[in-house]
N, C-alpha and C. Protein backbone atom coordinates (compact mmCIF):
# COMPACT_ATOMS: atom_id res chain seq x y z
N UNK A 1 3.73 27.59 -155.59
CA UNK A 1 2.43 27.21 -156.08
C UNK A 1 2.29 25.70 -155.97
N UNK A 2 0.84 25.15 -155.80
CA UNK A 2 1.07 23.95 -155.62
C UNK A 2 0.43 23.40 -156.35
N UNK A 3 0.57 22.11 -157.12
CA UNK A 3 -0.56 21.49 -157.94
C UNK A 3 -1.25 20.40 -157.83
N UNK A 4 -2.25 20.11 -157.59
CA UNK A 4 -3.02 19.22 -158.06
C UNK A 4 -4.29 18.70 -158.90
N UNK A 5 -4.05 17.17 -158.83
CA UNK A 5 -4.65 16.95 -160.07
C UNK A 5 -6.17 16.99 -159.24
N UNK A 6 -7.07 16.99 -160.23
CA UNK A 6 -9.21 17.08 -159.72
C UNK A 6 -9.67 16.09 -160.58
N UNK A 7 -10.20 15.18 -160.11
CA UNK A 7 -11.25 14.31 -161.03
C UNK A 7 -12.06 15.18 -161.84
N UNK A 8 -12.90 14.73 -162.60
CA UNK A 8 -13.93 15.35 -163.56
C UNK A 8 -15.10 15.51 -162.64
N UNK A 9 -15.42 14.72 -161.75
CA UNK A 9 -16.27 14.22 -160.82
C UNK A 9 -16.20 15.92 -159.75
N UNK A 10 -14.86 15.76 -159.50
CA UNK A 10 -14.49 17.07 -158.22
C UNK A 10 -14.69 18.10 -159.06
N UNK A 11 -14.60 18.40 -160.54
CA UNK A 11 -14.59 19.40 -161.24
C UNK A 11 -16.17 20.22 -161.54
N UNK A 12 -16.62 19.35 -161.58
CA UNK A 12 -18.32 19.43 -161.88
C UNK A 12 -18.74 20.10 -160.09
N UNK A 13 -18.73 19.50 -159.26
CA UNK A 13 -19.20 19.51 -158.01
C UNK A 13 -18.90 20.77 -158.05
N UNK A 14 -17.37 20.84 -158.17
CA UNK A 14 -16.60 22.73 -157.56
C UNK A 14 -17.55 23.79 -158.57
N UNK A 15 -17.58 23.41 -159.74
CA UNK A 15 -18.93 24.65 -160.61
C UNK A 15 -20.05 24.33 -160.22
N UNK A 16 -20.49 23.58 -159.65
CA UNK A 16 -21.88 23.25 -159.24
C UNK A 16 -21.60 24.39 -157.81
N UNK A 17 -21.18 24.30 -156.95
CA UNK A 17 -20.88 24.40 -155.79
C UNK A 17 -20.42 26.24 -156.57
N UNK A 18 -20.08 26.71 -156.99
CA UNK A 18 -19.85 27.91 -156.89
C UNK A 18 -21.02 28.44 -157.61
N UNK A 19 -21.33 27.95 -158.67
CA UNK A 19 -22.58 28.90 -159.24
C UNK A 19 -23.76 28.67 -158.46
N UNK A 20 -24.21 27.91 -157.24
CA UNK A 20 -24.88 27.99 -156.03
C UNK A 20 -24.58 28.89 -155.36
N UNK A 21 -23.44 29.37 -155.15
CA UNK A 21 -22.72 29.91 -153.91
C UNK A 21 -23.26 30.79 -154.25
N UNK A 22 -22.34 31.50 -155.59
CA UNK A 22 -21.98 33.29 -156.01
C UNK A 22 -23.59 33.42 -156.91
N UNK A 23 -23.76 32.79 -157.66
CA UNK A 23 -25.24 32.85 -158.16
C UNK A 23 -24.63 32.77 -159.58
N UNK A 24 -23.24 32.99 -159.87
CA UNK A 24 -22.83 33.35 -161.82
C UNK A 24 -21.09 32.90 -161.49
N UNK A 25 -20.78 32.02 -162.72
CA UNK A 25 -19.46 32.37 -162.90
C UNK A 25 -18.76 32.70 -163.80
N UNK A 26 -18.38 33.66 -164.12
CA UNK A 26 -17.97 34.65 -164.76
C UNK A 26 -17.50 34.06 -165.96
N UNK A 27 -16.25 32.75 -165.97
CA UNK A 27 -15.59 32.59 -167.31
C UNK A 27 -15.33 30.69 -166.94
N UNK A 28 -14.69 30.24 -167.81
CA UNK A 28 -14.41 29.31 -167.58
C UNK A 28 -12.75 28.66 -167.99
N UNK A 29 -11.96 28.25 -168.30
CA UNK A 29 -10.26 28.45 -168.67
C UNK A 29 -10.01 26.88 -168.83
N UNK A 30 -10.42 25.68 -169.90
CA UNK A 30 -9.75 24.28 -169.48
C UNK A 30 -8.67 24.51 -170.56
N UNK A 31 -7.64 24.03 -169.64
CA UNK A 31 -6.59 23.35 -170.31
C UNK A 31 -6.74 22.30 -171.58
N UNK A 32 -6.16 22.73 -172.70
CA UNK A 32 -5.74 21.92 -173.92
C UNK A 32 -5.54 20.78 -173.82
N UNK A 33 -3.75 20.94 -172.91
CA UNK A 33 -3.15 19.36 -173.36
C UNK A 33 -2.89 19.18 -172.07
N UNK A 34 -3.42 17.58 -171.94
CA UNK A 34 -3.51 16.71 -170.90
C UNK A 34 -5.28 17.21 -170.02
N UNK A 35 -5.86 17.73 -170.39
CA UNK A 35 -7.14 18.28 -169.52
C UNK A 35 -8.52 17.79 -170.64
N UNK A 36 -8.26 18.26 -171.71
CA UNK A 36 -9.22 18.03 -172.79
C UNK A 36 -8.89 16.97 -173.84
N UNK A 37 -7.60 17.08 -173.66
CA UNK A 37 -6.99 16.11 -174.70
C UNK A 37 -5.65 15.14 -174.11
N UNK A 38 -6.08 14.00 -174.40
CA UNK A 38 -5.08 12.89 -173.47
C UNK A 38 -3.73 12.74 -174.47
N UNK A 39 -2.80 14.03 -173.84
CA UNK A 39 -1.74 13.80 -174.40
C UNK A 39 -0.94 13.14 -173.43
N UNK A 40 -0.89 12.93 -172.42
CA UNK A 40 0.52 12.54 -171.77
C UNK A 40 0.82 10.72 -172.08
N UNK A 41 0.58 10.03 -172.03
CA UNK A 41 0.99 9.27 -172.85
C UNK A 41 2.40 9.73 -173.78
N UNK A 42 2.13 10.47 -174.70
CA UNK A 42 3.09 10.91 -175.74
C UNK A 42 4.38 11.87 -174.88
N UNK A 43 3.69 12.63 -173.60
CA UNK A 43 5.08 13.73 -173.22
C UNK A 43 5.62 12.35 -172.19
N UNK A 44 4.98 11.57 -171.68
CA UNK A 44 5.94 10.82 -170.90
C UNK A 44 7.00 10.05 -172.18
N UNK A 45 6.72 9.26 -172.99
CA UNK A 45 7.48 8.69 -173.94
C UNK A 45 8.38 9.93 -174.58
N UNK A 46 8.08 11.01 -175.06
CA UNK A 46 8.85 11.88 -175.24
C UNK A 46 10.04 11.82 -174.42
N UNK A 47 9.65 12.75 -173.08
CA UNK A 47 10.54 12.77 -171.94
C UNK A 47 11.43 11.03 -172.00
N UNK A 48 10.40 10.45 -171.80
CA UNK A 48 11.47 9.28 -171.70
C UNK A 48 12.50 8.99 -172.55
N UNK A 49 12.25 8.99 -174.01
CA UNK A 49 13.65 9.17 -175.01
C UNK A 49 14.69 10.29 -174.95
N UNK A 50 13.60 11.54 -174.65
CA UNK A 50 14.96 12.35 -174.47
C UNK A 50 15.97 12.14 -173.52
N UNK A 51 15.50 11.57 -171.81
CA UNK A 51 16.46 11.25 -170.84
C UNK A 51 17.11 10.15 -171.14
N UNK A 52 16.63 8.99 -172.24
CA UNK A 52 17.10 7.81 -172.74
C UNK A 52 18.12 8.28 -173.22
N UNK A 53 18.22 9.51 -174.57
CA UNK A 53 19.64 9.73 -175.15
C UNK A 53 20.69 10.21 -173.85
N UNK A 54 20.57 10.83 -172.90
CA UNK A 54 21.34 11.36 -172.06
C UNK A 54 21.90 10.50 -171.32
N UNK A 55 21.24 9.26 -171.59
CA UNK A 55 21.83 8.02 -170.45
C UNK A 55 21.06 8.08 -169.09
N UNK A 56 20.19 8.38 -169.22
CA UNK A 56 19.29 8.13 -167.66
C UNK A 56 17.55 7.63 -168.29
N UNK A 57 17.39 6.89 -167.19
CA UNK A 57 15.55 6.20 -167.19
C UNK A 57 14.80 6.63 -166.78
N UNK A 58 13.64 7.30 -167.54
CA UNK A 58 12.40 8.04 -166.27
C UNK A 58 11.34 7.14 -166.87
N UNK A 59 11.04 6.91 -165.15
CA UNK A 59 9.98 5.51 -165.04
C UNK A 59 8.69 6.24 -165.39
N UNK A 60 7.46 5.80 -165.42
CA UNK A 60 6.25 6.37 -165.85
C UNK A 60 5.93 7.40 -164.48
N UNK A 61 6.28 5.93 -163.23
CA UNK A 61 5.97 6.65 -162.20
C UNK A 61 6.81 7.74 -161.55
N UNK A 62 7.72 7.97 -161.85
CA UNK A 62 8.14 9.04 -161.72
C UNK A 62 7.93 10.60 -162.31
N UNK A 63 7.64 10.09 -164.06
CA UNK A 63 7.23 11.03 -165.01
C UNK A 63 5.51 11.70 -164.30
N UNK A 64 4.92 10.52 -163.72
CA UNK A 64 3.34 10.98 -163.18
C UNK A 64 3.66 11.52 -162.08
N UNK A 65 4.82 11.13 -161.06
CA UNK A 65 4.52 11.94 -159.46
C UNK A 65 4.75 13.19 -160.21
N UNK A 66 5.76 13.70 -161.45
CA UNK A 66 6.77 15.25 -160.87
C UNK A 66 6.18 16.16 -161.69
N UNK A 67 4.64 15.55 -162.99
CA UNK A 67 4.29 16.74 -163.56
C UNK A 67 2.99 17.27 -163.53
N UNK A 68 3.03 18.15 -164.29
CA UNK A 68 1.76 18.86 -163.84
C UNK A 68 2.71 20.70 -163.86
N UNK A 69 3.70 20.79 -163.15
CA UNK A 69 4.48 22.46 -163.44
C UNK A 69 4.74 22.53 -164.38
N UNK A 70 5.46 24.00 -164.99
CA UNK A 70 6.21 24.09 -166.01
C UNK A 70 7.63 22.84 -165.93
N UNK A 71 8.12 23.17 -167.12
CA UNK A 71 8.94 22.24 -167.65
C UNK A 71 10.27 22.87 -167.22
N UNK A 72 10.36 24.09 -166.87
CA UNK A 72 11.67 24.92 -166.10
C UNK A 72 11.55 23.70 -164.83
N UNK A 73 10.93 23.44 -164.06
CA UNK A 73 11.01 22.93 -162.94
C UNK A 73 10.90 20.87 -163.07
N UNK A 74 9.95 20.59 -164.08
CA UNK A 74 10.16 19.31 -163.94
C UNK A 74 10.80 18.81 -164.62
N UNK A 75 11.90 19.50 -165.05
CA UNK A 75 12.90 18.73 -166.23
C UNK A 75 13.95 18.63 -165.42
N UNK A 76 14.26 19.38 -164.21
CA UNK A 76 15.38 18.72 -163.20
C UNK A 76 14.85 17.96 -162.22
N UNK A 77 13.73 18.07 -162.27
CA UNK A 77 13.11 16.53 -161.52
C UNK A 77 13.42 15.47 -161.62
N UNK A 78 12.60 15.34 -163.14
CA UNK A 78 12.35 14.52 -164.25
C UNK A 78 14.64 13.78 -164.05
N UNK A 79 15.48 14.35 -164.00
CA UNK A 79 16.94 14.00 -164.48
C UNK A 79 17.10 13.50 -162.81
N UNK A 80 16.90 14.39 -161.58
CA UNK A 80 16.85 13.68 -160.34
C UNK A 80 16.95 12.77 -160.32
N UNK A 81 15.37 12.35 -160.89
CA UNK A 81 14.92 10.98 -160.83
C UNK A 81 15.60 9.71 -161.62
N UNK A 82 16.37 10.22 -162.57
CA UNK A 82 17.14 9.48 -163.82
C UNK A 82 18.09 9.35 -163.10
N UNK A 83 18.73 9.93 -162.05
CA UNK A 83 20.48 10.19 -161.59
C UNK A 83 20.96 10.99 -162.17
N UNK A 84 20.60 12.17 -163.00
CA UNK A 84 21.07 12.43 -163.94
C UNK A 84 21.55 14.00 -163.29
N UNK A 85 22.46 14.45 -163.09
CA UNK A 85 22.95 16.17 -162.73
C UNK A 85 22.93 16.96 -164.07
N UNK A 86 22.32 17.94 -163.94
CA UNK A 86 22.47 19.28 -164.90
C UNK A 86 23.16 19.77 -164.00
N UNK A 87 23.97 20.71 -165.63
CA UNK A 87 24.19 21.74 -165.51
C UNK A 87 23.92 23.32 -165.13
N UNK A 88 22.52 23.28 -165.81
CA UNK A 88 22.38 24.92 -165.82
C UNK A 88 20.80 24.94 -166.56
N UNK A 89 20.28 26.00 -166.76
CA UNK A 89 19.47 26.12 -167.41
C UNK A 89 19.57 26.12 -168.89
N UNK A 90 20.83 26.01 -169.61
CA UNK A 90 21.18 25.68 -170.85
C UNK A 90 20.31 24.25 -171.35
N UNK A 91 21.36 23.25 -170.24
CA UNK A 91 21.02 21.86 -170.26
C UNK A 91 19.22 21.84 -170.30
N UNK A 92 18.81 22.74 -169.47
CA UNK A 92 17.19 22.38 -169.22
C UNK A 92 16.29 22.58 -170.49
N UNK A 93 16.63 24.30 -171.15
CA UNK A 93 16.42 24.39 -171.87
C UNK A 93 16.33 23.35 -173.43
N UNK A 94 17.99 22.68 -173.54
CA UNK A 94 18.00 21.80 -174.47
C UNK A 94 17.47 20.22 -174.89
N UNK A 95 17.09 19.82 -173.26
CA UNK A 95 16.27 18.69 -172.84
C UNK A 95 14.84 19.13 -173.21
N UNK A 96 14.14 19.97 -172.80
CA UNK A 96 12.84 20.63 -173.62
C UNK A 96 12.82 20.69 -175.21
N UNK A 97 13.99 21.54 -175.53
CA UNK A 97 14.08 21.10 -176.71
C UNK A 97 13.74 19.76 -177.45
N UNK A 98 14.43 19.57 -177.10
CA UNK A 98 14.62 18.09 -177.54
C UNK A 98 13.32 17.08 -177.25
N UNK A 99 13.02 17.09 -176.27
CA UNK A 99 11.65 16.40 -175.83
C UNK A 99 10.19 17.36 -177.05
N UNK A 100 10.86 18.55 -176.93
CA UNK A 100 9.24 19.17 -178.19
C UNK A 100 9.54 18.52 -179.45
N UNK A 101 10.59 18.05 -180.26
CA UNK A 101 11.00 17.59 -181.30
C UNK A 101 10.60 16.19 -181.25
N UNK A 102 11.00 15.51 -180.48
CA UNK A 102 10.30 13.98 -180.28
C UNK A 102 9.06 14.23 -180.28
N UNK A 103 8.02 15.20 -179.29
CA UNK A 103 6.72 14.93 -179.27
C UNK A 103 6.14 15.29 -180.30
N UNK A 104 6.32 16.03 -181.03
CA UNK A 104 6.01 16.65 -182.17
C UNK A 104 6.29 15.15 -183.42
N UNK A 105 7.15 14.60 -183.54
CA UNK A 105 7.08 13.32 -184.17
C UNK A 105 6.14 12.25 -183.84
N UNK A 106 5.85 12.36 -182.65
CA UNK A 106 5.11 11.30 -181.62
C UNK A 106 3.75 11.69 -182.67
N UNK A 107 3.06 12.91 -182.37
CA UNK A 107 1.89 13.26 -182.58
C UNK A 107 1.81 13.29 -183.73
N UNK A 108 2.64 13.47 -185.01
CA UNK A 108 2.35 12.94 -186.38
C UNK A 108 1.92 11.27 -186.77
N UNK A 109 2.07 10.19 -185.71
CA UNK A 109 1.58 9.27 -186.32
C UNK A 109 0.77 9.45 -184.79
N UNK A 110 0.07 9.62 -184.15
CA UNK A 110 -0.91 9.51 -183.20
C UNK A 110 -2.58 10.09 -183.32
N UNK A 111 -3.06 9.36 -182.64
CA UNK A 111 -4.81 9.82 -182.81
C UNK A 111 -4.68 9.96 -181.05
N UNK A 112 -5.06 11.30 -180.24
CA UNK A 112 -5.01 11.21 -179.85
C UNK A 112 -6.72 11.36 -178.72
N UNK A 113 -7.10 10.43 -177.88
CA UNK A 113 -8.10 10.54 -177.32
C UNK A 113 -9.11 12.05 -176.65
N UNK A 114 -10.05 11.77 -176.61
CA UNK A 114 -10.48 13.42 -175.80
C UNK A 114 -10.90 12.88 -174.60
N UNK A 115 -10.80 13.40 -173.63
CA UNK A 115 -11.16 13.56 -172.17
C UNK A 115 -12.16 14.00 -171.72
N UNK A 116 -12.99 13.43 -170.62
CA UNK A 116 -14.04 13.79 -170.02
C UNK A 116 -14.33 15.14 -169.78
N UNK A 117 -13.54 15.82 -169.37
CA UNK A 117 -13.62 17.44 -169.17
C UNK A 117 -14.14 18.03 -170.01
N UNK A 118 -13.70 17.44 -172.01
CA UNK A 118 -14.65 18.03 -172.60
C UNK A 118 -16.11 18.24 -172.22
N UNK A 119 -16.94 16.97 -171.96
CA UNK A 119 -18.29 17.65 -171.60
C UNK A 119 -18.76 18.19 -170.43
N UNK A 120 -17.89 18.56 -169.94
CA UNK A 120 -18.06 19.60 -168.78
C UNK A 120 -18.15 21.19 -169.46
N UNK A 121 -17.39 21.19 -170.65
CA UNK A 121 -16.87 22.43 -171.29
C UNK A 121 -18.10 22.90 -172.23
N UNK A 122 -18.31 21.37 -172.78
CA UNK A 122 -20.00 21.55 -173.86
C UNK A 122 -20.79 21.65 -172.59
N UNK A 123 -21.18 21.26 -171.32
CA UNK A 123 -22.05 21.67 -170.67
C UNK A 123 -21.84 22.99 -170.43
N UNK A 124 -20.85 23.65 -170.23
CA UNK A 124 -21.14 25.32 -169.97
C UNK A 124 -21.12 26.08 -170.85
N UNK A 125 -21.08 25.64 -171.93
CA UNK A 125 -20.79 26.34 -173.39
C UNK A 125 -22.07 27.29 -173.62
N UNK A 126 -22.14 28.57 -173.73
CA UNK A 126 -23.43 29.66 -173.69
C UNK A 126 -24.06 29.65 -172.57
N UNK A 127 -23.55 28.94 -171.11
CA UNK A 127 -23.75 29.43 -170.17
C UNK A 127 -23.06 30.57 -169.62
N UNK A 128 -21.71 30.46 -169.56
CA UNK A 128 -20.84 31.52 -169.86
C UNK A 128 -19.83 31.16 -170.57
N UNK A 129 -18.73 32.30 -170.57
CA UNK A 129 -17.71 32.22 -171.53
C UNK A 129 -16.67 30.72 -170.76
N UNK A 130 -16.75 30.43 -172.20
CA UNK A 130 -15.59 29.20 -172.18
C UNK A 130 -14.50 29.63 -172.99
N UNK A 131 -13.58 29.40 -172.48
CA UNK A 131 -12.17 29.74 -173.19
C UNK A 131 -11.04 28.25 -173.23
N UNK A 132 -10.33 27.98 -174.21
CA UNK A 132 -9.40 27.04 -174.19
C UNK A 132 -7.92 27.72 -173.78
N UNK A 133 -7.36 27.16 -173.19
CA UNK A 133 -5.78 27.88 -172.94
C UNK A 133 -4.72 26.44 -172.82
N UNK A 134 -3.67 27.30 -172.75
CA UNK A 134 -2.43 26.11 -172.86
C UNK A 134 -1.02 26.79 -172.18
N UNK A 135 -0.31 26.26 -171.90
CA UNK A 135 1.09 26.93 -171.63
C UNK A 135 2.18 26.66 -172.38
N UNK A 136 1.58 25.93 -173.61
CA UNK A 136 2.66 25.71 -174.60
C UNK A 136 2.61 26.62 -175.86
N UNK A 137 3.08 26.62 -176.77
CA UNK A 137 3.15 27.36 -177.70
C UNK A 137 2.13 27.00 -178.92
N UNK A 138 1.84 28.04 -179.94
CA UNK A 138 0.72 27.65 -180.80
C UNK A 138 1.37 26.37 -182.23
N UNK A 139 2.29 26.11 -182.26
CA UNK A 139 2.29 25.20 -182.98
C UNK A 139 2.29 24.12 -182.44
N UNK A 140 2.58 23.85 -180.91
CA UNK A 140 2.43 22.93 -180.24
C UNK A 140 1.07 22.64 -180.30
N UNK A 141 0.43 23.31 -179.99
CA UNK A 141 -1.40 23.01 -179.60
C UNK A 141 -2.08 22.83 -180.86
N UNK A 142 -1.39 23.62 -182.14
CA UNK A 142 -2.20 23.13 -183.35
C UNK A 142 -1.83 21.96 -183.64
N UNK A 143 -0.85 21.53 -183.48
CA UNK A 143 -0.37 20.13 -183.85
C UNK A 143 -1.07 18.77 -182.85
N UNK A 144 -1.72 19.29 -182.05
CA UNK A 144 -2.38 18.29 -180.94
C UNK A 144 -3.79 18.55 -181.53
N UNK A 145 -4.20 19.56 -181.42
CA UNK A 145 -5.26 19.40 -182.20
C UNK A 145 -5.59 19.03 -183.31
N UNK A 146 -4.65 18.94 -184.17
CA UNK A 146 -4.26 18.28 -185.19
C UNK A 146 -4.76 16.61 -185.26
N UNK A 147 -4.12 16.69 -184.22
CA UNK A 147 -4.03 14.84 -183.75
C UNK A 147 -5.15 13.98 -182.58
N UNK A 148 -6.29 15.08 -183.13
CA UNK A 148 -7.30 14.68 -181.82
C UNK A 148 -8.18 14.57 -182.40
């Protein structure tokens, strides 16, 4: 799968451009964190302390080229990029760990910004269904919302 990132600008055009096309679009799906709500700030500093305790450095720019996937995949990036060799998916697992525990501290003293995408979301709102989603877990996302 491949990812990339869309301006707000490209985001609008592509629903403009399909509800021309097809005539209706059916639903709508924005992402929580980092889409609606400017968390990364906090997962790069996260990430960065957690690879800090391990003895390796992840630069911003590195933390920005490798994410955007799940965290199965950019957390041996993310150590690549540090010099850092895992082990196993133990290690991966416990680096996640560890990085949700920092961010989760992070976001108790943080206010965190909202993102343009929101009014893309109030613009389609009772046009059709809008839905919020996330790939993290619900105390994760209440706690960001929490902090927004």
């Amino acid at each position: 799968m491949t990812y990339r990132r869309i301006s707000v600008d490209e985001l609008k055009l592509s629903l403009e451009e399909k509800q021309n096309r097809n005539g209706q679009i059916q639903a709508i799906f924005f992402d929580l964190d980092g889409t609606l709500i400017d968390t990364m700030n906090l997962h790069y500093r996260a990430y960065h302390e957690a690879f800090k305790e391990l003895g390796g450095y992840l630069s911003r720019e590195d933390f920005d080229f490798h994410s955007g996937p799940p965290a199965t995949i950019t957390i041996p990036l993310f150590a690549n990029a540090c010099g850092l060799k895992l082990s196993g998916n133990d290690e991966i697992k416990n680096i996640h760990a560890k990085k949700k525990e920092i961010f989760e501290n992070f976001l108790s003293d943080s206010s965190l910004p909202l993102l343009p995408a929101v009014d893309i979301m109030i613009e389609w709102f009772g046009k059709v269904p809008v839905s919020v989603v996330t790939s993290g877990n619900a105390r994760g996302a209440a706690a960001i919302l929490r902090a927004s």
